[in-house]
C-alpha atoms as a PDB file:
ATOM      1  CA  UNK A   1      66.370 -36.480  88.313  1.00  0.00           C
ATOM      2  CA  UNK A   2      65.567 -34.638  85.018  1.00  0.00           C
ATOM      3  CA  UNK A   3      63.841 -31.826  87.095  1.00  0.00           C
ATOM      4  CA  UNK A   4      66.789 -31.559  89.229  1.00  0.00           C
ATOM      5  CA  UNK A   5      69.331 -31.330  86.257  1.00  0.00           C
ATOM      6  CA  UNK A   6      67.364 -28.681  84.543  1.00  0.00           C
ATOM      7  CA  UNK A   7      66.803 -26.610  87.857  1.00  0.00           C
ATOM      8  CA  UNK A   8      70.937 -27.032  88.496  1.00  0.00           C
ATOM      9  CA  UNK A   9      71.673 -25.875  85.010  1.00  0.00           C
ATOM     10  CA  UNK A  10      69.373 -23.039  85.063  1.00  0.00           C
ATOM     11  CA  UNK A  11      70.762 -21.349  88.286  1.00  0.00           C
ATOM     12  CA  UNK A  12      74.635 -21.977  87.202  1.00  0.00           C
ATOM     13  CA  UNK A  13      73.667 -19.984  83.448  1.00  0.00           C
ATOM     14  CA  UNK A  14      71.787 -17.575  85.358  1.00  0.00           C
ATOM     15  CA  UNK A  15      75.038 -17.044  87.659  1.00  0.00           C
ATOM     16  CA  UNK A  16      76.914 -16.478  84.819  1.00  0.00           C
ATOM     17  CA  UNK A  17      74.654 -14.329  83.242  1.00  0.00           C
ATOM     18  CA  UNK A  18      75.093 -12.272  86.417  1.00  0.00           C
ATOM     19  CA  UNK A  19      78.475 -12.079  86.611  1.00  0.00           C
ATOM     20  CA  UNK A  20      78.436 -11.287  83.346  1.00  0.00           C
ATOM     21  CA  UNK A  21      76.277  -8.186  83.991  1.00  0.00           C
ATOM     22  CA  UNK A  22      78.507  -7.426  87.215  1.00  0.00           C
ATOM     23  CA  UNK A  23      81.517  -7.074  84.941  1.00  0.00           C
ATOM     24  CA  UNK A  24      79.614  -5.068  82.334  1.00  0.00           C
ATOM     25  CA  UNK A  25      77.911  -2.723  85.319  1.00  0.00           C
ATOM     26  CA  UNK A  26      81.565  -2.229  87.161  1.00  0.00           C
ATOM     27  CA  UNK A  27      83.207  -0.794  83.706  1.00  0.00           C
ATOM     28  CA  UNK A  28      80.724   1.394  82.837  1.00  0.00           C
ATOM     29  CA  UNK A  29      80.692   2.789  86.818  1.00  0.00           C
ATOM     30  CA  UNK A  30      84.297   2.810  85.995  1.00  0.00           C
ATOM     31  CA  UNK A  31      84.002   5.195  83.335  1.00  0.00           C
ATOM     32  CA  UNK A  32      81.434   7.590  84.569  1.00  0.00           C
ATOM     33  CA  UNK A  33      83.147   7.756  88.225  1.00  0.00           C
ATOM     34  CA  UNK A  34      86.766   8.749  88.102  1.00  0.00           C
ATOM     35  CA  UNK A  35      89.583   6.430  89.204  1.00  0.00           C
ATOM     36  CA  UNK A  36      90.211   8.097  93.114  1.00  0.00           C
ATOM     37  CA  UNK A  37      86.854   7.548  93.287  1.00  0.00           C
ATOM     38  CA  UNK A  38      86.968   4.349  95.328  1.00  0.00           C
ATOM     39  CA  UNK A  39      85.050   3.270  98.071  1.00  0.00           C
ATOM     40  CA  UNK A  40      82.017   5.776  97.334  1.00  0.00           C
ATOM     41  CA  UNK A  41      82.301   4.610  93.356  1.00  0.00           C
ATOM     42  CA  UNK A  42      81.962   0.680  94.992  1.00  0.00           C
ATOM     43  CA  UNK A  43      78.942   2.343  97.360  1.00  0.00           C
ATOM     44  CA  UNK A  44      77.427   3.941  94.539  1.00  0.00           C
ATOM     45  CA  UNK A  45      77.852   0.725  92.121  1.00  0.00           C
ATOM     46  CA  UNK A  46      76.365  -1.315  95.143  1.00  0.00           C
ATOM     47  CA  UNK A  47      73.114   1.239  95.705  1.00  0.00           C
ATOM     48  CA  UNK A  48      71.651   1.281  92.465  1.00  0.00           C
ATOM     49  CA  UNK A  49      72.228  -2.523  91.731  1.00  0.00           C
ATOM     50  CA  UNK A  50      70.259  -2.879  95.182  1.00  0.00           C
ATOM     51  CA  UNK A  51      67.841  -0.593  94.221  1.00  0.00           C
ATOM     52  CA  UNK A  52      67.438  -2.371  90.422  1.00  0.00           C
ATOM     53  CA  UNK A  53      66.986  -5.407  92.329  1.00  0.00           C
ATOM     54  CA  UNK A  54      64.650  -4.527  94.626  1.00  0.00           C
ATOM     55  CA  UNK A  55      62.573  -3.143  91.819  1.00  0.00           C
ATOM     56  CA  UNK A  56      63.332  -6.421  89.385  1.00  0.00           C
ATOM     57  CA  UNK A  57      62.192  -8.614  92.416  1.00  0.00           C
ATOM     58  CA  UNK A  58      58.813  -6.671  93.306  1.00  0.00           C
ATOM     59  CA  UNK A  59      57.578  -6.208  89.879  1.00  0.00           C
ATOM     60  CA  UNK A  60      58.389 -10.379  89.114  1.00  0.00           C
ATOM     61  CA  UNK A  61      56.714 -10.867  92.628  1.00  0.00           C
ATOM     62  CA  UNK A  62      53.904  -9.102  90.956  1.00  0.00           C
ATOM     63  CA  UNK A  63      53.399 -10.875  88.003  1.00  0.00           C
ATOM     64  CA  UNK A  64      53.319 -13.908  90.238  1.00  0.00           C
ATOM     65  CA  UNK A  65      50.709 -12.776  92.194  1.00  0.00           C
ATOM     66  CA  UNK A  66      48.632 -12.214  88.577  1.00  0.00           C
ATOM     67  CA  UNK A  67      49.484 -15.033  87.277  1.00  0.00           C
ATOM     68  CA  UNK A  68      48.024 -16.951  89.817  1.00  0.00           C
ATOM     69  CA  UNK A  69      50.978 -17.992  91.932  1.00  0.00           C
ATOM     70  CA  UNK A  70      51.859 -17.406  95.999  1.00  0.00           C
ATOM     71  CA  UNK A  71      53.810 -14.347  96.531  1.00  0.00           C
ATOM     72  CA  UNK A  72      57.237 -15.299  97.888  1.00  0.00           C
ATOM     73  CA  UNK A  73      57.162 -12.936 100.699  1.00  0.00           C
END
């Protein structure tokens, strides 16, 4: 139950952790791109967080290999 409790309350803070992120990410797009921007500023926003999570999620995968662990993949 413990295990479970601590697992639960680790994704919800890391969710808002994200969205915290999301809303810092999305101003500062906000203020590089200019308002009429749009759609390509969302498209832009959208590639490079894919492309920072792609690269976040390989190198962790990584580490788990070295570490000993199975890759997730």
């Amino acid at each position: 139950f413990l295990a479970t409790m601590i697992s639960l309350a680790s994704a919800a803070f890391g969710v808002v952790a994200a969205l915290a992120w999301n809303a810092f990410i999305t101003e500062l797009v906000k203020q590089y791109l200019p308002a009429e921007a749009g759609l390509v500023g969302l498209f832009v926003y959208a590639a490079v967080i894919t492309v920072i999570a792609v690269i976040v999620i390989m190198q962790l995968g990584r580490a788990a290999e070295r570490a000993g662990g199975t890759k997730a993949m």
